[in-house]
N, C-alpha and C. Protein backbone atom coordinates (compact mmCIF):
# COMPACT_ATOMS: atom_id res chain seq x y z
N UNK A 1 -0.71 21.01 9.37
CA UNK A 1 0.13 19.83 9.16
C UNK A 1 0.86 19.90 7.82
N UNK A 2 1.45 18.99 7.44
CA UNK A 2 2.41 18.71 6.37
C UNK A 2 2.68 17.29 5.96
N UNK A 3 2.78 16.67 4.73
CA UNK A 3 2.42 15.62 4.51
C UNK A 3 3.08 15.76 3.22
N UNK A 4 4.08 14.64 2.90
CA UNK A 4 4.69 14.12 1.40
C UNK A 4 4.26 12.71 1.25
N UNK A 5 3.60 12.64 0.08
CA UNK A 5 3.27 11.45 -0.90
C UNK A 5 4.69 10.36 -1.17
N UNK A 6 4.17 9.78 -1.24
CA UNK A 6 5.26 8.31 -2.26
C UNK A 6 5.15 8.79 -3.60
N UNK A 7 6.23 8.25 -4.22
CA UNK A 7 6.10 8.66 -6.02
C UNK A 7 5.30 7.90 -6.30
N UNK A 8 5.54 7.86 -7.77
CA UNK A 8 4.19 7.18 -8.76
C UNK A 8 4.65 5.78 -8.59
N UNK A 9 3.76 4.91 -8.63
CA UNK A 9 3.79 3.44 -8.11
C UNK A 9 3.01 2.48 -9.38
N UNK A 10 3.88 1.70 -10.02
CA UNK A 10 3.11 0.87 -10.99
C UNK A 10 3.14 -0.46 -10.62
N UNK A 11 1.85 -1.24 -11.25
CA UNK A 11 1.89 -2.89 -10.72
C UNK A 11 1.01 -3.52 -11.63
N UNK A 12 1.35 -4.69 -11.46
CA UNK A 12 0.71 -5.51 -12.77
C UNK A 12 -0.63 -6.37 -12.47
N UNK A 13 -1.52 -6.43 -13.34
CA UNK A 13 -3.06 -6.70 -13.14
C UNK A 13 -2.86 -8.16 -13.29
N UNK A 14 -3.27 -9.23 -12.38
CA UNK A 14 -2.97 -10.69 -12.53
C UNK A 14 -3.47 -11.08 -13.49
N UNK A 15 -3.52 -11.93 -13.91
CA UNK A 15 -3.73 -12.94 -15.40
C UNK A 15 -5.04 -13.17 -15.22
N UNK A 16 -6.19 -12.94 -15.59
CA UNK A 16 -7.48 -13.18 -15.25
C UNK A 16 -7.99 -12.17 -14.73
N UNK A 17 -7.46 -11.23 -13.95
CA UNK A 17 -8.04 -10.21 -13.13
C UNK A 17 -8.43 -9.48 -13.92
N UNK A 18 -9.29 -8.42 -13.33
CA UNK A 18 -9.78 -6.81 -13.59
C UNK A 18 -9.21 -6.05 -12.33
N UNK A 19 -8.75 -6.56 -11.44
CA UNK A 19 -7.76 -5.32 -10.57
C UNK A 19 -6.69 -6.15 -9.71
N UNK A 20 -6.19 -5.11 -9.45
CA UNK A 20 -4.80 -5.81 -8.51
C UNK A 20 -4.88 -4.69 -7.16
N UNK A 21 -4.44 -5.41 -6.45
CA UNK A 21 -3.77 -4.99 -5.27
C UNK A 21 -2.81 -3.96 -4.84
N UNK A 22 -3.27 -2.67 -4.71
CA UNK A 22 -2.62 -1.46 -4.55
C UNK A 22 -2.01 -1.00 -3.33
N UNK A 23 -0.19 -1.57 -2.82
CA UNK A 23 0.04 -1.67 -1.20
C UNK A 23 0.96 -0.50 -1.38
N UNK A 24 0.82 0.54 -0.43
CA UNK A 24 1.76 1.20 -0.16
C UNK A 24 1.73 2.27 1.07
N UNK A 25 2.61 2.61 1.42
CA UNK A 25 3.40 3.24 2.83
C UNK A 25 2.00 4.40 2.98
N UNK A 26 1.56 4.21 4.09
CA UNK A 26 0.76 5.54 4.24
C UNK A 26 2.09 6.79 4.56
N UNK A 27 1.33 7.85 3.99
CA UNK A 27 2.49 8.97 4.53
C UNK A 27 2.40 9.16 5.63
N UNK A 28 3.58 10.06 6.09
CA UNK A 28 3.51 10.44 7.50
C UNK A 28 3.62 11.93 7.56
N UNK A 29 2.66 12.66 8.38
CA UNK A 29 2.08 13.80 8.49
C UNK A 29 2.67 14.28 9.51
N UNK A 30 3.50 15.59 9.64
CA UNK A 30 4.38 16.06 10.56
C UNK A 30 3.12 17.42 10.94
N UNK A 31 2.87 18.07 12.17
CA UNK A 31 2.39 19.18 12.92
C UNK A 31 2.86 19.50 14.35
N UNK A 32 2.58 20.94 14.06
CA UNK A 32 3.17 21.63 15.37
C UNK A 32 2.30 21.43 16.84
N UNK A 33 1.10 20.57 16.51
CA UNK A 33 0.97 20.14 17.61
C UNK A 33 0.85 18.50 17.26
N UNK A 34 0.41 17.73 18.74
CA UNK A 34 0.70 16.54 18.59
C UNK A 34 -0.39 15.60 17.89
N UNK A 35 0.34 14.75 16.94
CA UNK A 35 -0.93 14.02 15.91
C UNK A 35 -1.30 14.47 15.03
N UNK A 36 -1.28 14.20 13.64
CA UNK A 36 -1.94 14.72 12.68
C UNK A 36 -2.04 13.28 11.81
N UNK A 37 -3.55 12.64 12.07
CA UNK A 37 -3.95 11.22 11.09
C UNK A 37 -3.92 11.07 10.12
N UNK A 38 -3.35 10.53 8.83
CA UNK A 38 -3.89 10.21 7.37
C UNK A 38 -4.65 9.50 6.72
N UNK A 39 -5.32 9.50 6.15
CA UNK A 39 -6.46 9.27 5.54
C UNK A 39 -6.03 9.40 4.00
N UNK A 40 -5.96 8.44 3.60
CA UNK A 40 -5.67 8.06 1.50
C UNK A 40 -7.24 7.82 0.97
N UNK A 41 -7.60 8.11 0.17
CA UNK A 41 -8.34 7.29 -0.84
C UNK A 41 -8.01 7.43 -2.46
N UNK A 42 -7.88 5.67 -3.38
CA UNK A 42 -8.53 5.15 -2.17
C UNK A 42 -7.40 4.47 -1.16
N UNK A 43 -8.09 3.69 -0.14
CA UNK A 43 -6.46 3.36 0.39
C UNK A 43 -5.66 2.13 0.56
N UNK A 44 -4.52 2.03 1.07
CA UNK A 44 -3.49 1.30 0.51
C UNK A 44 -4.05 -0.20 0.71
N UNK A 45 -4.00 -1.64 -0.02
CA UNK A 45 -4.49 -2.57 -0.63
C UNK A 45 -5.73 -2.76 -1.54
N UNK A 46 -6.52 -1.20 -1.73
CA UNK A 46 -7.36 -1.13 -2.57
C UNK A 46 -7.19 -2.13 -4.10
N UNK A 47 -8.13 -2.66 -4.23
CA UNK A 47 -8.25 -3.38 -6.10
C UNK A 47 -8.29 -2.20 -6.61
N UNK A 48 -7.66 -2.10 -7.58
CA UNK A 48 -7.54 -0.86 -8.51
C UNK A 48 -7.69 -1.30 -10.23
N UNK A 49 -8.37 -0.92 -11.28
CA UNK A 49 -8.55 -1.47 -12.03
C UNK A 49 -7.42 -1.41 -13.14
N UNK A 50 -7.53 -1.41 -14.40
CA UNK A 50 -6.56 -1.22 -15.09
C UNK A 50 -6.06 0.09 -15.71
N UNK A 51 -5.48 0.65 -15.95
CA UNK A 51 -5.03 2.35 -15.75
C UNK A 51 -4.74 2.81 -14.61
N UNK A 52 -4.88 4.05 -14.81
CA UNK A 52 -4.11 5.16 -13.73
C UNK A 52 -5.03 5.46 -12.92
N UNK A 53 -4.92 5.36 -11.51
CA UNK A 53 -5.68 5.88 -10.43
C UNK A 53 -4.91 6.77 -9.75
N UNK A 54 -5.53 7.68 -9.47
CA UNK A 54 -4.90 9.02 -8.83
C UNK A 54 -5.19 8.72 -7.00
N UNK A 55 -4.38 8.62 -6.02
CA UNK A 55 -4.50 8.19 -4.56
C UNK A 55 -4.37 9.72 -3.76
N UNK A 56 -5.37 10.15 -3.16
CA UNK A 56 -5.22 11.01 -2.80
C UNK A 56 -4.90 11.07 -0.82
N UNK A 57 -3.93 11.65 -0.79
CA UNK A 57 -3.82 11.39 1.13
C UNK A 57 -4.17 12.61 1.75
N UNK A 58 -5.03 12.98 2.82
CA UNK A 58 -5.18 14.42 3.86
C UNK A 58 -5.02 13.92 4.77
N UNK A 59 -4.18 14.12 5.69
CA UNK A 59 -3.52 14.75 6.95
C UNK A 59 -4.44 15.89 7.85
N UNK A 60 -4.98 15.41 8.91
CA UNK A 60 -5.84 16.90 9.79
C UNK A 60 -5.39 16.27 10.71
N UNK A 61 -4.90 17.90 11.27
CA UNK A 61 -4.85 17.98 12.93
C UNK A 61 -5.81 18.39 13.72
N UNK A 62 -5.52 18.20 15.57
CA UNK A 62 -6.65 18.12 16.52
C UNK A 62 -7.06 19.56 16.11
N UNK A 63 -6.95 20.85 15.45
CA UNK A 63 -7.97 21.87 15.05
C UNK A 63 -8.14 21.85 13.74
N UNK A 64 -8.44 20.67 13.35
CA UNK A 64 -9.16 20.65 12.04
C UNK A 64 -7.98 21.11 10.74
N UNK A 65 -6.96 22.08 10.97
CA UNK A 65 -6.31 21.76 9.61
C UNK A 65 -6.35 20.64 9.17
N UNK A 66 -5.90 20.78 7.27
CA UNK A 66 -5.55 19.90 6.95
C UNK A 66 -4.50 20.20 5.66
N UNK A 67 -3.65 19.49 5.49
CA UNK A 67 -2.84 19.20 4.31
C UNK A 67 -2.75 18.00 3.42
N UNK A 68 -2.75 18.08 2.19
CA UNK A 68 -3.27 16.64 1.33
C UNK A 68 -1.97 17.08 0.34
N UNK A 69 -1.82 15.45 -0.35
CA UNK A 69 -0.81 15.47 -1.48
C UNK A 69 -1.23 14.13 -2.86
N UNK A 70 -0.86 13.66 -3.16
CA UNK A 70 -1.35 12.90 -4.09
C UNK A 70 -0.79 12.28 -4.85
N UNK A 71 -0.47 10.95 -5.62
CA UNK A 71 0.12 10.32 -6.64
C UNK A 71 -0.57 9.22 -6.92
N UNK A 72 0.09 8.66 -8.11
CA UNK A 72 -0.82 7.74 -9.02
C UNK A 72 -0.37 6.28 -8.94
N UNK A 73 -1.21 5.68 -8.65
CA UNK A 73 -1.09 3.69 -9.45
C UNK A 73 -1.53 3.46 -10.67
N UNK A 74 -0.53 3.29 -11.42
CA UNK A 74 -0.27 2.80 -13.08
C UNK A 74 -0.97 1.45 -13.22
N UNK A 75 -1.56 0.58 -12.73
CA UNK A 75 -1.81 -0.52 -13.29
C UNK A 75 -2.01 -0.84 -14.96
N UNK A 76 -0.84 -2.17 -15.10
CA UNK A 76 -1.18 -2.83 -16.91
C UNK A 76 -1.27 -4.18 -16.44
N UNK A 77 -1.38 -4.42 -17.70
CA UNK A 77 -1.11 -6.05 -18.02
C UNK A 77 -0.40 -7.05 -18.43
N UNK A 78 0.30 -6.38 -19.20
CA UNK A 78 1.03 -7.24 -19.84
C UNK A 78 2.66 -6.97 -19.31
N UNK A 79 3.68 -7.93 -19.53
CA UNK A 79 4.73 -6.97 -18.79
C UNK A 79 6.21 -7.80 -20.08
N UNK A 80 6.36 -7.74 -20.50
CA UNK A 80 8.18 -8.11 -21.05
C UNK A 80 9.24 -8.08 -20.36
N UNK A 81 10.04 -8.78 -19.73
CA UNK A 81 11.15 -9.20 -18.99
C UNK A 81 12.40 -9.56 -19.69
N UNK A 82 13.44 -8.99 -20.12
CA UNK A 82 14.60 -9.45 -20.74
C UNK A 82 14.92 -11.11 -20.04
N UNK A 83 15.19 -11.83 -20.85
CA UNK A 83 15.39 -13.36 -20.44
C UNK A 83 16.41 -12.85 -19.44
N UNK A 84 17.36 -12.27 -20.31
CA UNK A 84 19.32 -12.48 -19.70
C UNK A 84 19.48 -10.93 -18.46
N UNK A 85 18.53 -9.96 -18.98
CA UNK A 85 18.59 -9.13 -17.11
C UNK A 85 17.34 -9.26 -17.21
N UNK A 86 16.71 -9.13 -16.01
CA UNK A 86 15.83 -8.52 -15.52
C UNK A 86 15.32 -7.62 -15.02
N UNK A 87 16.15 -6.45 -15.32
CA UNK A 87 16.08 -5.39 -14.89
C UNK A 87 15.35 -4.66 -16.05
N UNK A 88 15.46 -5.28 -17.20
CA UNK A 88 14.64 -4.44 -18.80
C UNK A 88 13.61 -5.03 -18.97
N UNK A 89 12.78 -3.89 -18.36
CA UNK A 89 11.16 -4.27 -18.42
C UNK A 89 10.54 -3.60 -19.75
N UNK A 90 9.54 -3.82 -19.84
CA UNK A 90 8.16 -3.22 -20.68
C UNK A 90 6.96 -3.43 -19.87
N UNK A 91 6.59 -2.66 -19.36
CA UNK A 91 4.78 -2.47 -18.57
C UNK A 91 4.39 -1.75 -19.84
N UNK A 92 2.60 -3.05 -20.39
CA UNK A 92 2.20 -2.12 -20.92
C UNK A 92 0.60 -2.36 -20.62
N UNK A 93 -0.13 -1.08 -21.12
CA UNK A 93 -1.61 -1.15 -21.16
C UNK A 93 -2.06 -1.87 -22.39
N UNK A 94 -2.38 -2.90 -22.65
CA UNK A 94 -2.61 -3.60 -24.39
C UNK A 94 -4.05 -2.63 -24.50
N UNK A 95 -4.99 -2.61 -23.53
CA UNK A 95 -6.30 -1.41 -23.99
C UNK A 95 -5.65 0.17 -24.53
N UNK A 96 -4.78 0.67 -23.90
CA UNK A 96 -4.59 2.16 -23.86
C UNK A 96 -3.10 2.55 -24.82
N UNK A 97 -2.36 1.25 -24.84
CA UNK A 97 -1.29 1.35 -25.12
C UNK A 97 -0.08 2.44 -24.58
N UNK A 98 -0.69 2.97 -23.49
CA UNK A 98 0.62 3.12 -22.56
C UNK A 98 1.45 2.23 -22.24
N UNK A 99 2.75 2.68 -21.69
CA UNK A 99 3.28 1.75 -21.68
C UNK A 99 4.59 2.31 -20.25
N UNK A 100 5.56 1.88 -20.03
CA UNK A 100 6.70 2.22 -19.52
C UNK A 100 8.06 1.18 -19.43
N UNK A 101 8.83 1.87 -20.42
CA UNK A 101 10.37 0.65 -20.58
C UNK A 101 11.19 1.20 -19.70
N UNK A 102 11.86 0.29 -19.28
CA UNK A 102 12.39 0.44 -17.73
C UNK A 102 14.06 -0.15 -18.59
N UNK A 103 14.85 0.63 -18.71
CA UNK A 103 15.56 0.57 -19.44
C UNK A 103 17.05 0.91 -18.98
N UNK A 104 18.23 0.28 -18.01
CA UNK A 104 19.57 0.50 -17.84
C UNK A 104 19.28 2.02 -16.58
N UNK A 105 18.83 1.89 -15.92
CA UNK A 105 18.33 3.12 -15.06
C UNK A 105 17.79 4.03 -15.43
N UNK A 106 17.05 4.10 -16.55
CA UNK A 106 16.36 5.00 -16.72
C UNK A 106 14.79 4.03 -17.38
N UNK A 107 13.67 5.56 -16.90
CA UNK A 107 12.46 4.97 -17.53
C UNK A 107 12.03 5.98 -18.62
N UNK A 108 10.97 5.04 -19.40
CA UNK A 108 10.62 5.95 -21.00
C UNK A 108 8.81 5.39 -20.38
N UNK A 109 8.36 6.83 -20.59
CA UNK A 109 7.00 6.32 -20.75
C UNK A 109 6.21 6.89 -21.50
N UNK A 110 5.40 6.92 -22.35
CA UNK A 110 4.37 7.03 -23.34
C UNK A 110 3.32 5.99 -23.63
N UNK A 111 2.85 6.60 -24.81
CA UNK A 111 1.24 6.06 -25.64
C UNK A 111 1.79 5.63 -26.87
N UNK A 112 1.76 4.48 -27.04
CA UNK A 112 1.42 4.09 -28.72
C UNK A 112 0.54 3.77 -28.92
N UNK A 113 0.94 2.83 -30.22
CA UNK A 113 -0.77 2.28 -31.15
C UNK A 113 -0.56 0.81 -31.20
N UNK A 114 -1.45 0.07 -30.46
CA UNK A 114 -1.70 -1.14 -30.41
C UNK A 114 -2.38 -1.93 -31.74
N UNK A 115 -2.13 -3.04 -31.96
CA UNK A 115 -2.67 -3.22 -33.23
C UNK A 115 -2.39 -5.32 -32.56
N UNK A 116 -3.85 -5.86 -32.65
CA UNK A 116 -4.12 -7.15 -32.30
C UNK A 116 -4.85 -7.98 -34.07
N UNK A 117 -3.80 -8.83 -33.82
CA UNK A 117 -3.96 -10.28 -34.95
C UNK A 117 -3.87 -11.20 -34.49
N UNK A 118 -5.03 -11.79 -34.19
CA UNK A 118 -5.48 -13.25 -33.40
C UNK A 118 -4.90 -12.82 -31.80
N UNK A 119 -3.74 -13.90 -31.15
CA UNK A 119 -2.97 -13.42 -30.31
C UNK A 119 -1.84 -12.73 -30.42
N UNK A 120 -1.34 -12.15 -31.38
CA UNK A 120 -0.28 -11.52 -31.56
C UNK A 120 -0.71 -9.84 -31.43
N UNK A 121 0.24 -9.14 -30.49
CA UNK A 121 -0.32 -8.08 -30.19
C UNK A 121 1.33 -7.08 -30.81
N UNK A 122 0.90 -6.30 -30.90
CA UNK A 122 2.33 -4.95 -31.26
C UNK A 122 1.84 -3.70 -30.80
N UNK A 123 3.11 -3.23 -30.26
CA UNK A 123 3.32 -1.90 -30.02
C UNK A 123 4.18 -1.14 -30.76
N UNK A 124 3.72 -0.19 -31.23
CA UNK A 124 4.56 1.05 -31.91
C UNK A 124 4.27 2.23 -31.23
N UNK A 125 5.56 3.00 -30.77
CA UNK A 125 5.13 4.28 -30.90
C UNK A 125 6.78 4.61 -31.55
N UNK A 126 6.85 6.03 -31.74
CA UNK A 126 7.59 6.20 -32.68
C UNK A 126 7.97 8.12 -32.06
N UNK A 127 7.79 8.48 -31.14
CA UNK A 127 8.08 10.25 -31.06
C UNK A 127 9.25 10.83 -31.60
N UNK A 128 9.54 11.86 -31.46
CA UNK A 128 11.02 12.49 -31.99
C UNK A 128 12.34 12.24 -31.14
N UNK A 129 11.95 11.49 -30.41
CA UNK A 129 12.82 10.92 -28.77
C UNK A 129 13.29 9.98 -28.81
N UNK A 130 12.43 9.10 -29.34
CA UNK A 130 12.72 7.64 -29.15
C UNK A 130 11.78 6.47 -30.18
N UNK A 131 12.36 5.29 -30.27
CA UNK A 131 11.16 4.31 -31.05
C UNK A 131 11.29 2.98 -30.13
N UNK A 132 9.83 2.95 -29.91
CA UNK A 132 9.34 1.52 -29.31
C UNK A 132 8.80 0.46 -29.94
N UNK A 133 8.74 -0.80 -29.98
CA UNK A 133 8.46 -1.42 -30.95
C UNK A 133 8.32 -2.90 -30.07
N UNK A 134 7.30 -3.17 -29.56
CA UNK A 134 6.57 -4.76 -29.34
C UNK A 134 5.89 -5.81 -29.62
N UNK A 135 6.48 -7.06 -29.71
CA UNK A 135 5.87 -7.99 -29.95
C UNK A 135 5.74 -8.88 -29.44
N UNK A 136 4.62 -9.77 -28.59
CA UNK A 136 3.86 -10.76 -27.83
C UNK A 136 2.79 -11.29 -28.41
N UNK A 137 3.32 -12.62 -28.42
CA UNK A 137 1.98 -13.43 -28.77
C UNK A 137 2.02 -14.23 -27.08
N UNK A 138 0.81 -13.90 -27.26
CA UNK A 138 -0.17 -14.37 -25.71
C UNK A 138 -0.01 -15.58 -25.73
N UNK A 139 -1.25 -16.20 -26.97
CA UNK A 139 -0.75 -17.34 -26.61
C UNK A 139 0.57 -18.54 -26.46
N UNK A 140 1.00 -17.95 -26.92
CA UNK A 140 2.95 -18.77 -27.06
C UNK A 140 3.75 -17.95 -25.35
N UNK A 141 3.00 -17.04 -24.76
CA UNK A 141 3.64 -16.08 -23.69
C UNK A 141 4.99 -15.86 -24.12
N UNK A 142 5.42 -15.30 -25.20
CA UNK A 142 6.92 -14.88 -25.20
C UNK A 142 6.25 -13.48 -26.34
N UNK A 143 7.80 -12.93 -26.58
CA UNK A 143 7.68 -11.83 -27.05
C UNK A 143 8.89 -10.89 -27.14
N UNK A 144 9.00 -9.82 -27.58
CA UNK A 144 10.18 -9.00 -27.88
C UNK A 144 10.27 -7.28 -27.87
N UNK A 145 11.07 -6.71 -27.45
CA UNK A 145 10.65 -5.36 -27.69
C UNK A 145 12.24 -4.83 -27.94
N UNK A 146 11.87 -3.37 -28.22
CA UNK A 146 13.18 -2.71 -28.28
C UNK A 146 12.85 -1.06 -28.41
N UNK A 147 14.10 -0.53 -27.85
CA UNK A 147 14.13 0.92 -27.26
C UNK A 147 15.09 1.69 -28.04
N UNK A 148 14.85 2.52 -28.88
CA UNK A 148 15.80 3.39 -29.79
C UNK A 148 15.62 4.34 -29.08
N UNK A 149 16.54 4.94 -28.25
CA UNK A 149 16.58 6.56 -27.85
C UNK A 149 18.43 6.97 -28.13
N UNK A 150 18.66 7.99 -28.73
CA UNK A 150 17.44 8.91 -30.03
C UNK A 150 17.08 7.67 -30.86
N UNK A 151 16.42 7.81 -31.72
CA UNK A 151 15.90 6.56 -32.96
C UNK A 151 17.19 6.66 -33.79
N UNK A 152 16.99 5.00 -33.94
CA UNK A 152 18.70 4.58 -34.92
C UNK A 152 19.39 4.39 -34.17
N UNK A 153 19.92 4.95 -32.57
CA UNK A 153 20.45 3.90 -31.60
C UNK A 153 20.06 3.22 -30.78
N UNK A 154 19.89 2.04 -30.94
CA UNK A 154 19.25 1.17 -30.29
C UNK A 154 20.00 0.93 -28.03
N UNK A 155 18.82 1.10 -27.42
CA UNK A 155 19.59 1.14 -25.93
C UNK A 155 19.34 0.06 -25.49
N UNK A 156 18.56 -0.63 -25.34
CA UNK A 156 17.80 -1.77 -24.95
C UNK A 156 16.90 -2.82 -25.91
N UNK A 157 17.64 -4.19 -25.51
CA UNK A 157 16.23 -4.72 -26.12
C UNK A 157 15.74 -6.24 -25.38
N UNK A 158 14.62 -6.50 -25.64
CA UNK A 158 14.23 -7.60 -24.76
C UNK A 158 13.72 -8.81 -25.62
N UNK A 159 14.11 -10.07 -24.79
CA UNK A 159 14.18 -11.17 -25.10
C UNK A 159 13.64 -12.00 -24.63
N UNK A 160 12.02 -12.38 -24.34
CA UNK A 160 11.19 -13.34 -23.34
C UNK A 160 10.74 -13.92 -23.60
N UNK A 161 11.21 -15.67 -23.52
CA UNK A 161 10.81 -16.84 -24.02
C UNK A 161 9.30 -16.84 -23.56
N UNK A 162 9.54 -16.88 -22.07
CA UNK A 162 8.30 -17.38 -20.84
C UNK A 162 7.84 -15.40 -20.44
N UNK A 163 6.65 -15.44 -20.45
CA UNK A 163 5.98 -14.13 -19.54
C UNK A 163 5.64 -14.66 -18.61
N UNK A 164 5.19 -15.84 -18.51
CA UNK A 164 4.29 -16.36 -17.35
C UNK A 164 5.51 -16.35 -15.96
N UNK A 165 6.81 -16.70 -16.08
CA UNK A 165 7.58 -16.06 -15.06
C UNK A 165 8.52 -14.82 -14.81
N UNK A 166 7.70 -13.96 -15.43
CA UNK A 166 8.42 -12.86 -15.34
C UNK A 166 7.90 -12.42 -13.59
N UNK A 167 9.08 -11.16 -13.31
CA UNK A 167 8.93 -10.32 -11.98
C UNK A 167 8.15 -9.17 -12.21
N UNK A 168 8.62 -8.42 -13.42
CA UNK A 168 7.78 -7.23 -14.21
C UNK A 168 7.95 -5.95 -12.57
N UNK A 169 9.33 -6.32 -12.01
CA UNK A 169 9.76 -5.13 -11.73
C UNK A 169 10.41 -4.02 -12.04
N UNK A 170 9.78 -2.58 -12.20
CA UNK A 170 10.27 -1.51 -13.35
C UNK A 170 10.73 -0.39 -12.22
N UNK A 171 11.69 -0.16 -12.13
CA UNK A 171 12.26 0.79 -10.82
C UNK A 171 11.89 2.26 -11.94
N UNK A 172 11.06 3.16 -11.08
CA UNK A 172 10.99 4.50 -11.68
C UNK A 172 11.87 5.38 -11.77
């Protein structure tokens, strides 16, 4: 058989939670004879906790081949929504400080360094690529970020009164 994965798939951990809801397309497994079943784990609506889970799918046909492929659910928490688009996200991990800015059609993803004062949380990372730079206070749910790629030109930046209605959709 033969079998292609979905890309990498990120989603946001509800407000209170320790996992979210992991939905997506089982693949579809093509063979030269008829039928070949898929099988994911784990699989699609699984709770998934916070970080990266690796989803693995195999495909076997009626003589036992099999073919497998694989991709990941990003789950974070926290998410930044430009007030005025919504299309300029920030997904981030506040534990791991990964993150991914979803930025004018393109995405940036890395690790910074988280650093928490009371509710006020920040992100820095800083590579030879680009500079990220966040700020959310939880309790007030608003916050700010911004995207220097190269550093010193600024591409994006975000403006979120309210988190509590954000969409925190980040097209990969």
């Amino acid at each position: 058989p033969a079998i292609t994965c979905p890309s990498d798939i990120s989603i946001i951990l509800p407000s209170g939670q320790n996992c979210a809801a992991a939905s997506f397309a089982i693949p579809v497994a093509t063979d030269n004879c008829l039928g070949a079943p898929v099988v994911c784990s784990p699989p699609s609506g699984s709770c998934l906790p916070l970080g990266v889970t690796t989803v693995t799918c195999v495909a076997t046909d009626a003589s036992g081949n099999t073919a497998s492929c694989s991709f990941t659910v990003a789950t974070f928490d926290t998410c930044l929504q430009d007030d005025s688009n919504p299309a300029i996200v920030l997904l981030l991990n506040s534990a791991t400080g990964d993150y991914l800015f979803c930025c004018r059609g393109t995405t940036d993803a890395g690790r910074g360094s988280i650093t928490r004062s009371g509710s006020l949380l920040t992100l820095q990372h800083n590579p030879s690529n680009r500079r990220v730079i966040a700020r959310l206070d939880t309790a007030a749910g608003r916050g700010t970020a911004s995207l220097q790629s190269p550093p010193g030109s600024t591409r994006c930046v975000i403006t979120d009164r309210n988190t509590r209605d954000n969409t925190c959709a980040c097209g990969q």
